[in-house]
N, C-alpha and C. Protein backbone atom coordinates (compact mmCIF):
# COMPACT_ATOMS: atom_id res chain seq x y z
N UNK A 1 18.55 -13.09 12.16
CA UNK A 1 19.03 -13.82 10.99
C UNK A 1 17.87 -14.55 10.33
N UNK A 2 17.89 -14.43 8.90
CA UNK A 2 17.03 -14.88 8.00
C UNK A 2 16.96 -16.66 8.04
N UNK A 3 16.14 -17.82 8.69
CA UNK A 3 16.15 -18.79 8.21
C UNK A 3 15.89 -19.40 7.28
N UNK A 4 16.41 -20.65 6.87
CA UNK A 4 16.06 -21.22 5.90
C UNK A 4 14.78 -21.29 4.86
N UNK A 5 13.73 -21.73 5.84
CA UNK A 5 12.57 -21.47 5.32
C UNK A 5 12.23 -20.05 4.89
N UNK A 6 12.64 -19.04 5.79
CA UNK A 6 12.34 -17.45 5.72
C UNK A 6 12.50 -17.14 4.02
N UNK A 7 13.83 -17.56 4.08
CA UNK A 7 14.21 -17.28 2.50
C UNK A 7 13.51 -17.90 1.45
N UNK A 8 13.26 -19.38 1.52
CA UNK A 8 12.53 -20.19 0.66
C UNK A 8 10.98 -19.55 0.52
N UNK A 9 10.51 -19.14 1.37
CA UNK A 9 9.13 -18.33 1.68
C UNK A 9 9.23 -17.20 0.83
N UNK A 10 10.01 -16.47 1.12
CA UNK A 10 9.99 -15.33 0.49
C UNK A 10 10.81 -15.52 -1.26
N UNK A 11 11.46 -16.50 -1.48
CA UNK A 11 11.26 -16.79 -2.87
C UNK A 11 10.05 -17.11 -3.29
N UNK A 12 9.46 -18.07 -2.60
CA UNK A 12 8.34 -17.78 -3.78
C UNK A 12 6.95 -16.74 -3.78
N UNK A 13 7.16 -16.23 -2.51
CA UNK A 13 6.12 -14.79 -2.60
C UNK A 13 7.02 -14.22 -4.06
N UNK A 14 8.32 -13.76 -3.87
CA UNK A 14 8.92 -13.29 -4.90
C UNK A 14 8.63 -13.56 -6.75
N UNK A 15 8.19 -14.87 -6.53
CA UNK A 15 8.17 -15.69 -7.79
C UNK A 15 6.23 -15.40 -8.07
N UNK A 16 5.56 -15.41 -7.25
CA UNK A 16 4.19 -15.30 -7.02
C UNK A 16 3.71 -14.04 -7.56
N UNK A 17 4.53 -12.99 -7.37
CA UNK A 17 3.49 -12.21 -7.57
C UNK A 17 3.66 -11.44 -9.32
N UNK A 18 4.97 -11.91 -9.70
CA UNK A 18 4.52 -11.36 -11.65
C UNK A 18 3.57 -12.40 -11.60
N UNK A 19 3.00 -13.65 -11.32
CA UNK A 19 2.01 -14.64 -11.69
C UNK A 19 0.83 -14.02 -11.66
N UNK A 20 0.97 -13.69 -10.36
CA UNK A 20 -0.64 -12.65 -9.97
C UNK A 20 -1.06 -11.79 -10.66
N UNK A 21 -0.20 -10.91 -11.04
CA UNK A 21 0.00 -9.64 -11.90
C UNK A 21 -0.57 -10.00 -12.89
N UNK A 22 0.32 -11.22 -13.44
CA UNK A 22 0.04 -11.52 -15.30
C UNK A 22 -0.93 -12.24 -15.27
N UNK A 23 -1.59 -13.52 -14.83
CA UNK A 23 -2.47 -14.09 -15.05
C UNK A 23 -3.96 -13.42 -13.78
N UNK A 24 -3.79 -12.87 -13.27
CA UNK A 24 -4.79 -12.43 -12.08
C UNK A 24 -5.16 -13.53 -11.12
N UNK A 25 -5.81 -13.85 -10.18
CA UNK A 25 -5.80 -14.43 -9.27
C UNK A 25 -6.47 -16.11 -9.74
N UNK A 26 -7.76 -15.55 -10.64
CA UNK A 26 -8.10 -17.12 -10.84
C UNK A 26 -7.22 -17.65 -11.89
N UNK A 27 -6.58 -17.21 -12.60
CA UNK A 27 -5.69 -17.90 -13.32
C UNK A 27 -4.35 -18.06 -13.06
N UNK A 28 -3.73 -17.87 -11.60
CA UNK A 28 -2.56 -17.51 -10.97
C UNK A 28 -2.67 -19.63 -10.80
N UNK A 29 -1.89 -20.41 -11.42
CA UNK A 29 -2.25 -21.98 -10.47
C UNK A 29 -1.00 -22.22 -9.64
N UNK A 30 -0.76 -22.86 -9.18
CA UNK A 30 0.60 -23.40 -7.96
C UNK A 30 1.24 -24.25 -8.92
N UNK A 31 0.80 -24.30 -9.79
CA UNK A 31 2.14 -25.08 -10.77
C UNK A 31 3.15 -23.60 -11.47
N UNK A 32 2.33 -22.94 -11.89
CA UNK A 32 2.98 -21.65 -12.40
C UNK A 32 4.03 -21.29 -11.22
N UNK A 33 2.83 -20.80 -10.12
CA UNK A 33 3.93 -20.10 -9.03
C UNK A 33 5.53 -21.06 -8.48
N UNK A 34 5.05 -22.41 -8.62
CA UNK A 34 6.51 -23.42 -8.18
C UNK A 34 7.50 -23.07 -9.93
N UNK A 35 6.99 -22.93 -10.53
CA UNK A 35 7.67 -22.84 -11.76
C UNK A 35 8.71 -21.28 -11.27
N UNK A 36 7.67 -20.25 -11.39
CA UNK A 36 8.08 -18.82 -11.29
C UNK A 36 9.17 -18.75 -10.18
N UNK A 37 8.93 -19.40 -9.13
CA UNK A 37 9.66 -19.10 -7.93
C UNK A 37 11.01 -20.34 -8.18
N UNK A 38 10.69 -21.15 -9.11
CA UNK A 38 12.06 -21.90 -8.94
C UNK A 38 11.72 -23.18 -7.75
N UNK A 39 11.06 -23.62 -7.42
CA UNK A 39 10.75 -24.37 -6.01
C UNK A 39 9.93 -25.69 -6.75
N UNK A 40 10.04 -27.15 -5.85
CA UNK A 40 9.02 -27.87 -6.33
C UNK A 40 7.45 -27.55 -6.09
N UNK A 41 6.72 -27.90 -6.22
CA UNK A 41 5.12 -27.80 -5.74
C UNK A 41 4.92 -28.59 -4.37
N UNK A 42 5.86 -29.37 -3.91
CA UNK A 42 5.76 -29.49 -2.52
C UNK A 42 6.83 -29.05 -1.52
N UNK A 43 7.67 -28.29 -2.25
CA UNK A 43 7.73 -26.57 -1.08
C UNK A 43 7.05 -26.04 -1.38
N UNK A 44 6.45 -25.80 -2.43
CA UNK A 44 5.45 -24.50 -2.01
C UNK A 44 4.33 -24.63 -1.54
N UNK A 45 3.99 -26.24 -1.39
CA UNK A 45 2.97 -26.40 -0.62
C UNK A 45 3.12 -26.31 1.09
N UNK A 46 4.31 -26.89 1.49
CA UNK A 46 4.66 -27.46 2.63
C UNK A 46 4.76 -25.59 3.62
N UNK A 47 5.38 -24.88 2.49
CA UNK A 47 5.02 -22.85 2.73
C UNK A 47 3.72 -22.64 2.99
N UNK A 48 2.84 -22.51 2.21
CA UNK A 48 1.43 -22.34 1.71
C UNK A 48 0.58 -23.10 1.39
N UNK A 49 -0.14 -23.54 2.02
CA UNK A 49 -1.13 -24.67 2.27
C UNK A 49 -1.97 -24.57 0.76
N UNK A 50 -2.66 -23.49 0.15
CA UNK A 50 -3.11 -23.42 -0.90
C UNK A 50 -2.95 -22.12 -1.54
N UNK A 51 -3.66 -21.50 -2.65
CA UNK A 51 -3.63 -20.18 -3.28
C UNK A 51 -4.20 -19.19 -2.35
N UNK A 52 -5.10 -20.00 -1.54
CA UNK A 52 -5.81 -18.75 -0.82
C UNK A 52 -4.66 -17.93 0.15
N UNK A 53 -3.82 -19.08 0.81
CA UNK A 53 -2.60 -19.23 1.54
C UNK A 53 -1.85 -17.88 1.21
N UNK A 54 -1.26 -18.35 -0.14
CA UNK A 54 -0.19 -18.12 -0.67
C UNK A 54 -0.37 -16.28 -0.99
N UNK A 55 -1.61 -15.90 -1.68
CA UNK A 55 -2.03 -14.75 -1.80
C UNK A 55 -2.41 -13.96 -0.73
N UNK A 56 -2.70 -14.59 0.67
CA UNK A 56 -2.77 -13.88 1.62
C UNK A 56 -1.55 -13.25 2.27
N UNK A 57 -0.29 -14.41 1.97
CA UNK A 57 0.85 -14.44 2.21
C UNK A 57 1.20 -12.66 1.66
N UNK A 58 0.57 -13.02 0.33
CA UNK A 58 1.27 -12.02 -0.75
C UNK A 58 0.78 -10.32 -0.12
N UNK A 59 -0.36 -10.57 0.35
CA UNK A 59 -1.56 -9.20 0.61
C UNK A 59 -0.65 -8.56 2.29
N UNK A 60 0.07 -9.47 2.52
CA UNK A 60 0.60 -9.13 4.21
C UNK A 60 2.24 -8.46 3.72
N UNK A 61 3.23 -9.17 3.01
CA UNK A 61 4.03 -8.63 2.50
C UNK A 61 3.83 -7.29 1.77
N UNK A 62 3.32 -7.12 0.65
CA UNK A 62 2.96 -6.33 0.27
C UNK A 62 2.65 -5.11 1.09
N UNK A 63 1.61 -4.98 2.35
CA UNK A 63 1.57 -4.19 2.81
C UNK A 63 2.35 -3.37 3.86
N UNK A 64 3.16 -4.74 4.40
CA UNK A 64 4.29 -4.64 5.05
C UNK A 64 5.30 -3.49 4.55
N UNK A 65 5.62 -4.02 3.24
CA UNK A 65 6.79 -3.04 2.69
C UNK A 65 6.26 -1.94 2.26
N UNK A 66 4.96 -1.55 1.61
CA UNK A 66 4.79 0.09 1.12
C UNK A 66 4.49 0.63 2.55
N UNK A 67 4.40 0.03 3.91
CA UNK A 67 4.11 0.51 5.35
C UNK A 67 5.62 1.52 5.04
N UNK A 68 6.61 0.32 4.99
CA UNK A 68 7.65 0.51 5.92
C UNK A 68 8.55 1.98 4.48
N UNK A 69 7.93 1.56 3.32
CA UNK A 69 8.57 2.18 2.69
C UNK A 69 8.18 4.22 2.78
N UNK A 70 7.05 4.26 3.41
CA UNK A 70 6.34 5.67 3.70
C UNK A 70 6.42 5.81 4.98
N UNK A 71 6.29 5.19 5.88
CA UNK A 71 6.22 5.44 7.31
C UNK A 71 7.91 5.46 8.03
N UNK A 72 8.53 4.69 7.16
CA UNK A 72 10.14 4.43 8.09
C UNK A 72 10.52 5.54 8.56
N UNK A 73 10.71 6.81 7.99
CA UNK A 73 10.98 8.29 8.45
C UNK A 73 10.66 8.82 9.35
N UNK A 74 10.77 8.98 10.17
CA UNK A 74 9.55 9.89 11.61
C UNK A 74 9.60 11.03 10.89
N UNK A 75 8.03 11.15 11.51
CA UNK A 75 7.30 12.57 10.98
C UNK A 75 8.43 13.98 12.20
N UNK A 76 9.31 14.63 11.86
CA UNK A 76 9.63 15.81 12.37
C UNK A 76 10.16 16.79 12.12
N UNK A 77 10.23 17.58 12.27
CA UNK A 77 10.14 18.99 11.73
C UNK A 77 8.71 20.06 11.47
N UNK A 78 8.86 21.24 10.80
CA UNK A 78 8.12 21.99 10.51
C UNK A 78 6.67 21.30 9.91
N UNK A 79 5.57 21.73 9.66
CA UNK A 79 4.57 20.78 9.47
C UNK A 79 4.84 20.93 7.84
N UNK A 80 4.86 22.35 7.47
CA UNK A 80 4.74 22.55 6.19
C UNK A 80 5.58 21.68 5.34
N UNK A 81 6.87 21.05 5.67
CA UNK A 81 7.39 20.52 5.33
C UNK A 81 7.46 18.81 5.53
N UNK A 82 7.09 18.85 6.51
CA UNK A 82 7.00 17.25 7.01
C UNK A 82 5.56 16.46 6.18
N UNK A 83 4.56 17.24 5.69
CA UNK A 83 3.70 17.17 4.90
C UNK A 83 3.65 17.29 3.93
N UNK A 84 4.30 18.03 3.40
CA UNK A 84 4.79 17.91 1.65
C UNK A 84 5.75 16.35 1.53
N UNK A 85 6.38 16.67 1.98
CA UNK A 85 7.46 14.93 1.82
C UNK A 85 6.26 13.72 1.97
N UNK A 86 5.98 14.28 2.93
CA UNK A 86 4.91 13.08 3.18
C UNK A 86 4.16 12.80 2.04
N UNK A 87 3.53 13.92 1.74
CA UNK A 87 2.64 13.44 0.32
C UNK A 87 3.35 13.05 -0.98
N UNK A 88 4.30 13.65 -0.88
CA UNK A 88 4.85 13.12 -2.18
C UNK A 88 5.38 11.21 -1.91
N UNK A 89 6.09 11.20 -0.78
CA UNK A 89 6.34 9.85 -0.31
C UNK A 89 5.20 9.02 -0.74
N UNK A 90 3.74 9.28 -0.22
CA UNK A 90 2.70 8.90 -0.74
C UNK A 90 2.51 8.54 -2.09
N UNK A 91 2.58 9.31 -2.68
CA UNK A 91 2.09 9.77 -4.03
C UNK A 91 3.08 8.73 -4.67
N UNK A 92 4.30 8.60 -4.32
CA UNK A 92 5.44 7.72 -4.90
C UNK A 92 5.12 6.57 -4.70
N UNK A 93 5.01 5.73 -3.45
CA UNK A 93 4.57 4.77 -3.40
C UNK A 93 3.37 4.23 -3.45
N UNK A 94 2.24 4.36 -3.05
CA UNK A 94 1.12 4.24 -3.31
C UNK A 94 0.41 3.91 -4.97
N UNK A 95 1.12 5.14 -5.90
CA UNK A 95 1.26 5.39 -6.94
C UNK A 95 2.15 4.18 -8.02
N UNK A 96 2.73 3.56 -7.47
CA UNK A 96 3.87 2.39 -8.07
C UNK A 96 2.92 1.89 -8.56
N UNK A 97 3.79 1.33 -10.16
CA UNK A 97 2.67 1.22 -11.15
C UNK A 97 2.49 -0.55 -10.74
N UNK A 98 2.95 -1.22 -9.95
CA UNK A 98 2.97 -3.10 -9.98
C UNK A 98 1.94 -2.77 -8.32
N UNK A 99 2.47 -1.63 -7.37
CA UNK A 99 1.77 -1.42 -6.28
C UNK A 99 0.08 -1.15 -6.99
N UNK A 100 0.07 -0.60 -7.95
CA UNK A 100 -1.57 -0.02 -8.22
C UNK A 100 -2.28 -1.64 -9.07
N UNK A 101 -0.98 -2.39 -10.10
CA UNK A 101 -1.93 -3.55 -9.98
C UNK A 101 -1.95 -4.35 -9.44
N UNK A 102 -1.42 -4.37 -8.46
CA UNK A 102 -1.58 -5.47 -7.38
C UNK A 102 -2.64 -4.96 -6.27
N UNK A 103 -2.96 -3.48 -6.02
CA UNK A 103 -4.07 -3.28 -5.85
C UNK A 103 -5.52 -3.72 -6.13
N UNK A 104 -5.34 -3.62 -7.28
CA UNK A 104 -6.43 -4.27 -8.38
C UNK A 104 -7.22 -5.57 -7.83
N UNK A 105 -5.90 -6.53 -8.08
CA UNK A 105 -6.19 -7.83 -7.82
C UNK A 105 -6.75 -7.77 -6.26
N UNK A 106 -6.64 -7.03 -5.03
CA UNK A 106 -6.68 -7.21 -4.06
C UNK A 106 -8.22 -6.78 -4.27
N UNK A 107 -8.66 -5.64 -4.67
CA UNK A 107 -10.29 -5.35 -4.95
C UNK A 107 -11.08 -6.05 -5.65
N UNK A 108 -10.36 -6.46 -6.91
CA UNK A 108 -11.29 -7.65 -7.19
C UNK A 108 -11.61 -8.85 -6.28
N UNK A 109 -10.95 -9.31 -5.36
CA UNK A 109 -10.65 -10.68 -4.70
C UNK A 109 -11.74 -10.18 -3.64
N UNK A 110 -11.65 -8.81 -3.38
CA UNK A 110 -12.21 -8.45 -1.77
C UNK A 110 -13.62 -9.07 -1.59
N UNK A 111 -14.79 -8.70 -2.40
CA UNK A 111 -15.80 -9.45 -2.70
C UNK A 111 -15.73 -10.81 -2.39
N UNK A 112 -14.96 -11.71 -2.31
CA UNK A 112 -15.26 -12.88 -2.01
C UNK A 112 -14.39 -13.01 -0.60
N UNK A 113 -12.98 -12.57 -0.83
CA UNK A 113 -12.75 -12.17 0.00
C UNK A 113 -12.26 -11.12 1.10
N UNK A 114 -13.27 -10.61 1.93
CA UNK A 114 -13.20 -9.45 2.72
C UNK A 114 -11.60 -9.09 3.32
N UNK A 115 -11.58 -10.44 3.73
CA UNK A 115 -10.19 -9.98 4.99
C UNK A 115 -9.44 -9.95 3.93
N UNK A 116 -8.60 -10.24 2.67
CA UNK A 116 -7.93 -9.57 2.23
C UNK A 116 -7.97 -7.54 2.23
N UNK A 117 -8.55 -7.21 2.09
CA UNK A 117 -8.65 -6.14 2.06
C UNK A 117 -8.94 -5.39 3.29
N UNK A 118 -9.18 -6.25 4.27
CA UNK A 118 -8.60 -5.61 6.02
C UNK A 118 -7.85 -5.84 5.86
N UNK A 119 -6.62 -7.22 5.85
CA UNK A 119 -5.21 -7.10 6.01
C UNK A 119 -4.70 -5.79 5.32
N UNK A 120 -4.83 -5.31 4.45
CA UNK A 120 -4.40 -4.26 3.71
C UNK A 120 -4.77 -2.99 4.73
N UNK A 121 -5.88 -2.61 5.05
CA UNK A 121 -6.38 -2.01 6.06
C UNK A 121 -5.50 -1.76 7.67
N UNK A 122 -5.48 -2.56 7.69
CA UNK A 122 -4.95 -3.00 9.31
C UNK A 122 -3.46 -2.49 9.59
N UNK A 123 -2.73 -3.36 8.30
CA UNK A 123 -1.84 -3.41 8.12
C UNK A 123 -0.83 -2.01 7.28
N UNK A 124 -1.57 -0.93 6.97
CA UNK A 124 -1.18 0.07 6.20
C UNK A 124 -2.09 1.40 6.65
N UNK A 125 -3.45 1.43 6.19
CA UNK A 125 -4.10 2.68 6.73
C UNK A 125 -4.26 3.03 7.76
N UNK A 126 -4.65 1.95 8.84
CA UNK A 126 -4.62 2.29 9.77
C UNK A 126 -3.59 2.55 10.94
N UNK A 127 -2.03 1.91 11.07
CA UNK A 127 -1.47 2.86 10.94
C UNK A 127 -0.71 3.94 10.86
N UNK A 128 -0.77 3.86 9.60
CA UNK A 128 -0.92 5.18 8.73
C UNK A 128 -1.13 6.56 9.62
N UNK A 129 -2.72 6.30 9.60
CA UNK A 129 -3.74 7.39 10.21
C UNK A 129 -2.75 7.53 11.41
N UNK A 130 -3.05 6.64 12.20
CA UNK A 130 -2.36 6.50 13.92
C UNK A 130 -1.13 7.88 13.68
N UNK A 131 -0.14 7.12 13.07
CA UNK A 131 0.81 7.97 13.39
C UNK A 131 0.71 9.79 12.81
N UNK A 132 0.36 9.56 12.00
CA UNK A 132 -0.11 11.17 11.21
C UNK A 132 -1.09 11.97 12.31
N UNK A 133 -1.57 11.08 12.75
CA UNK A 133 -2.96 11.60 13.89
C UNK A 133 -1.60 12.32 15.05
N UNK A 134 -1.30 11.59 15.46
CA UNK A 134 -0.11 11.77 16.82
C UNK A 134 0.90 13.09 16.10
N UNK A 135 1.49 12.84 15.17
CA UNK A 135 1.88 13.74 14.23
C UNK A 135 1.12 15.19 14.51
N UNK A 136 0.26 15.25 14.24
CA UNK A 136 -0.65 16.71 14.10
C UNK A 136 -0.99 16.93 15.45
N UNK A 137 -1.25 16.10 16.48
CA UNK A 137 -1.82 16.29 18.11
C UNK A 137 -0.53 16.87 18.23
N UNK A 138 0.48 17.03 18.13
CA UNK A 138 1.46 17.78 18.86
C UNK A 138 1.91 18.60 18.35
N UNK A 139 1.52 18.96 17.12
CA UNK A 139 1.51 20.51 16.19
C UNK A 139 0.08 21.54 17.04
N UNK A 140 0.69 21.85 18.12
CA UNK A 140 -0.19 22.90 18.58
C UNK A 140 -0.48 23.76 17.90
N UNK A 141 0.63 24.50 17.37
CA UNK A 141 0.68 25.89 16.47
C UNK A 141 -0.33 25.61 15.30
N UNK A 142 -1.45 24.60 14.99
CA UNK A 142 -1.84 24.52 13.48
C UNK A 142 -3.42 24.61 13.95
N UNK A 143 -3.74 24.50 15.55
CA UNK A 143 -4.97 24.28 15.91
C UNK A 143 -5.88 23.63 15.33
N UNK A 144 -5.54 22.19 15.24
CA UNK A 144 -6.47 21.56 14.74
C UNK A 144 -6.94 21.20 15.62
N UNK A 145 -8.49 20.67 15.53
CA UNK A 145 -9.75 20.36 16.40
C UNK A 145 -10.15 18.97 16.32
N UNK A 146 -9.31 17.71 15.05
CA UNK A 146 -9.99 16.71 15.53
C UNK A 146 -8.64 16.53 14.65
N UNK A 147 -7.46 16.26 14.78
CA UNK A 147 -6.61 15.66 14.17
C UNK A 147 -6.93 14.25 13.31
N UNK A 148 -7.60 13.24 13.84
CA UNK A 148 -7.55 12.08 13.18
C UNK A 148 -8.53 12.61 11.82
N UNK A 149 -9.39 13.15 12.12
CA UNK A 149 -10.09 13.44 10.82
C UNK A 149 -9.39 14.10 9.93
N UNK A 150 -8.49 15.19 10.40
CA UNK A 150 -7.55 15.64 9.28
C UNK A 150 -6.47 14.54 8.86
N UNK A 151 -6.46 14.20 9.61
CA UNK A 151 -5.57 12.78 8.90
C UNK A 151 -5.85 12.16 7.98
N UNK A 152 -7.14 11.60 7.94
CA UNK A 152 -7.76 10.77 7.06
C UNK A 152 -8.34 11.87 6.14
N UNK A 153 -8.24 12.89 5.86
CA UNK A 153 -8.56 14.04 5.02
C UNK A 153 -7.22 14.04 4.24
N UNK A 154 -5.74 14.15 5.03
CA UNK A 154 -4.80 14.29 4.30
C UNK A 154 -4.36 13.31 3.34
N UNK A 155 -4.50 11.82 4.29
CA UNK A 155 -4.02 10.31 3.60
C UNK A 155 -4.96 10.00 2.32
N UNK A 156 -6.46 10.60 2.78
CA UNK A 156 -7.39 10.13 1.48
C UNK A 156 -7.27 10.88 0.27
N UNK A 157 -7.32 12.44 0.84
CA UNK A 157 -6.87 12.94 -0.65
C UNK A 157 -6.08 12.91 -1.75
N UNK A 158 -4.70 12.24 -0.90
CA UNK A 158 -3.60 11.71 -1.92
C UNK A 158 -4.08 10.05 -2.51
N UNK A 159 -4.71 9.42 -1.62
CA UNK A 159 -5.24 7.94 -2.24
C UNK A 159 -6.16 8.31 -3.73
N UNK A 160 -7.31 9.39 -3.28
CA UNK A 160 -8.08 9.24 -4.03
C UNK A 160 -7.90 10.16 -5.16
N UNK A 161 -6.26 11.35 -4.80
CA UNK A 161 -5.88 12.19 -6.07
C UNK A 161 -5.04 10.24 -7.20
N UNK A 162 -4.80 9.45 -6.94
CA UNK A 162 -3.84 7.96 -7.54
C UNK A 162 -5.21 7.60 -8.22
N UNK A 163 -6.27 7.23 -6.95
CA UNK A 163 -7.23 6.23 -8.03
C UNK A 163 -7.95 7.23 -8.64
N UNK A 164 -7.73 8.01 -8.88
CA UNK A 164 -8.86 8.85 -9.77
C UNK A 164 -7.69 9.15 -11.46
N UNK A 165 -7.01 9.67 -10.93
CA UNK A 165 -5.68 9.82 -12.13
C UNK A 165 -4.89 8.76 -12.90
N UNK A 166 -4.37 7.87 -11.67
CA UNK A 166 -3.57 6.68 -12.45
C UNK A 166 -4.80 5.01 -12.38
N UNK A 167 -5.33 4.53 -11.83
CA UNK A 167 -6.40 3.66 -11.84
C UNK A 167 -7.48 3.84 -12.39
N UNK A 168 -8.23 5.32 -12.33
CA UNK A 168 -8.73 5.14 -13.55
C UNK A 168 -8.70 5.94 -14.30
N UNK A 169 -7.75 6.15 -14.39
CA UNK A 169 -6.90 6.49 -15.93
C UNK A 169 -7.14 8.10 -16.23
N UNK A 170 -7.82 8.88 -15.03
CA UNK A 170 -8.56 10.29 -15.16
C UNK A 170 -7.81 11.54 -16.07
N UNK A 171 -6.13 11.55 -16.17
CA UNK A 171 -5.68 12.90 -16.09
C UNK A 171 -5.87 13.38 -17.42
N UNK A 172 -6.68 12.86 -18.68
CA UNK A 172 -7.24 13.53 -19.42
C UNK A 172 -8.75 14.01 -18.76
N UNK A 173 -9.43 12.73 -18.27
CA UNK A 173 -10.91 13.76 -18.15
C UNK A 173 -10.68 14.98 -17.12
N UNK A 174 -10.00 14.87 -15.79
CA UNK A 174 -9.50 15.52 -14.96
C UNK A 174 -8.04 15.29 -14.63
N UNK A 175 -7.23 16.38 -15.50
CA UNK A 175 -6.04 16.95 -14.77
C UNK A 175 -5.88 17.22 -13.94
N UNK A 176 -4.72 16.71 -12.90
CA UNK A 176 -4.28 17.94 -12.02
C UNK A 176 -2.56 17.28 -11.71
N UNK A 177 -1.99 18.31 -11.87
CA UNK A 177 -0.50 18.14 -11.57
C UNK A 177 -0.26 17.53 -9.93
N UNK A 178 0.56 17.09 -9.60
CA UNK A 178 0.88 16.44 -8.29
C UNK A 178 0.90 17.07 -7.13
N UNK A 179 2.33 18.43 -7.98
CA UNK A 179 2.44 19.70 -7.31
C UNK A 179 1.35 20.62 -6.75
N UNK A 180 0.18 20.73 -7.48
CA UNK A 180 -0.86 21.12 -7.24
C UNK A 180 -1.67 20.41 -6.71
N UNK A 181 -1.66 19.31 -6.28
CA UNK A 181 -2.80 18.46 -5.04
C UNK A 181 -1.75 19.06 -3.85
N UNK A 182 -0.26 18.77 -3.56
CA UNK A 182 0.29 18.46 -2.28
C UNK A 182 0.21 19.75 -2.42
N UNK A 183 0.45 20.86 -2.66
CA UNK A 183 0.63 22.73 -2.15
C UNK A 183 -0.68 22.73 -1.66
N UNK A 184 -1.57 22.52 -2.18
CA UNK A 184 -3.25 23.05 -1.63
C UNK A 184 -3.43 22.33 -0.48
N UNK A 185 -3.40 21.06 -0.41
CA UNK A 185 -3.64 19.98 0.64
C UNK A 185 -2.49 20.54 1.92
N UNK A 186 -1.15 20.89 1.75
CA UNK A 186 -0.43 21.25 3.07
C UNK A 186 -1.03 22.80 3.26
N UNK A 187 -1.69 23.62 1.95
CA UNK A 187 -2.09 24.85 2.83
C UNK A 187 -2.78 24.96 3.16
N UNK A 188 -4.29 23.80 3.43
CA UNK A 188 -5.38 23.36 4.23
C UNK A 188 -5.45 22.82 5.44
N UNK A 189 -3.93 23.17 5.63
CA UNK A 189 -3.99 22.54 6.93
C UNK A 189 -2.90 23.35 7.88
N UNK A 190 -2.37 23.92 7.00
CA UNK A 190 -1.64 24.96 7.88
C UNK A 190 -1.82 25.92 8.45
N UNK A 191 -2.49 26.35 6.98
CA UNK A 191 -2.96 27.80 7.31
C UNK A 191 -4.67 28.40 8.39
């Protein structure tokens, strides 16, 4: 059961992050976010000690739910198929247009600060990898020779088919349909 605080917490992560979004991080202040979230400035202090707090708060949630929103499924069945879903699952979430700028803000911030962008790490790619790795170690029939590397072959290609297309903005300089990353990418690994 959700406590009191649980809920009050997660209002104002809730309220926090169009702030983040719209004003970006140095212009995100704790008067806005107590405004946005509905809360005085000393709940949201008494939650979150400061912005650094509060956005770290935001960088752990965040990764929490696009975890749970791609990974909740167990990987089983046929590969050919358990890998297409997969990528598209990917491609769906990863791809979310508030998930890609809230990305943003997390790369800009990383520079100053690193562990934001391990929490993201820790908390999502890696894993990510883990289970996809375990995933393919027990697909005998596909003979793969170092599973985790195909893992991180499969997970990156769909990351880096998003930031190349939708982040930076590629699918005029380079097209490529969706359908056509996930068919090539599951027959690189099947076949």
């Amino acid at each position: 059961m959700t406590t009191r605080l649980d809920k009050k917490a997660e209002q104002i992560l809730q309220g926090a992050l169009p702030e983040f979004l719209k004003n970006g991080y140095a212009d995100t202040s704790m008067d806005r976010v107590a405004q946005a979230a509905g809360v005085s400035k000393q709940t949201l202090y008494s939650h979150f000690y400061d912005k650094d707090g509060l956005f770290t708060a935001l960088v752990k949630r965040m990764a929490a739910e696009k975890f749970r929103l791609v990974w909740s499924k167990p990987l089983t069945g046929k590969p050919e198929e358990v890998l297409r879903e997969l990528a598209y699952r990917l491609l769906k979430e990863a791809g979310d247009p508030e998930h890609l700028r809230f990305m943003r803000l997390v790369i800009a911030q990383s520079e100053k600060r690193p562990d934001l962008a391990q929490i993201f790490l820790k908390n999502v790619a890696q894993p990510s990898i883990k289970i996809l790795t375990q995933y393919l170690q027990q697909q005998s029939e596909l003979n793969i020779v170092d599973a985790e590397a195909t893992a991180r072959i499969f997970v990156g290609s769909v990351i880096h088919f998003i930031l190349t297309q939708e982040m930076f903005y590629g699918q005029e300089i380079m097209p490529m349909s969706e359908e056509r990353l996930v068919e090539n990418l599951v027959q690189l690994i099947v076949k």
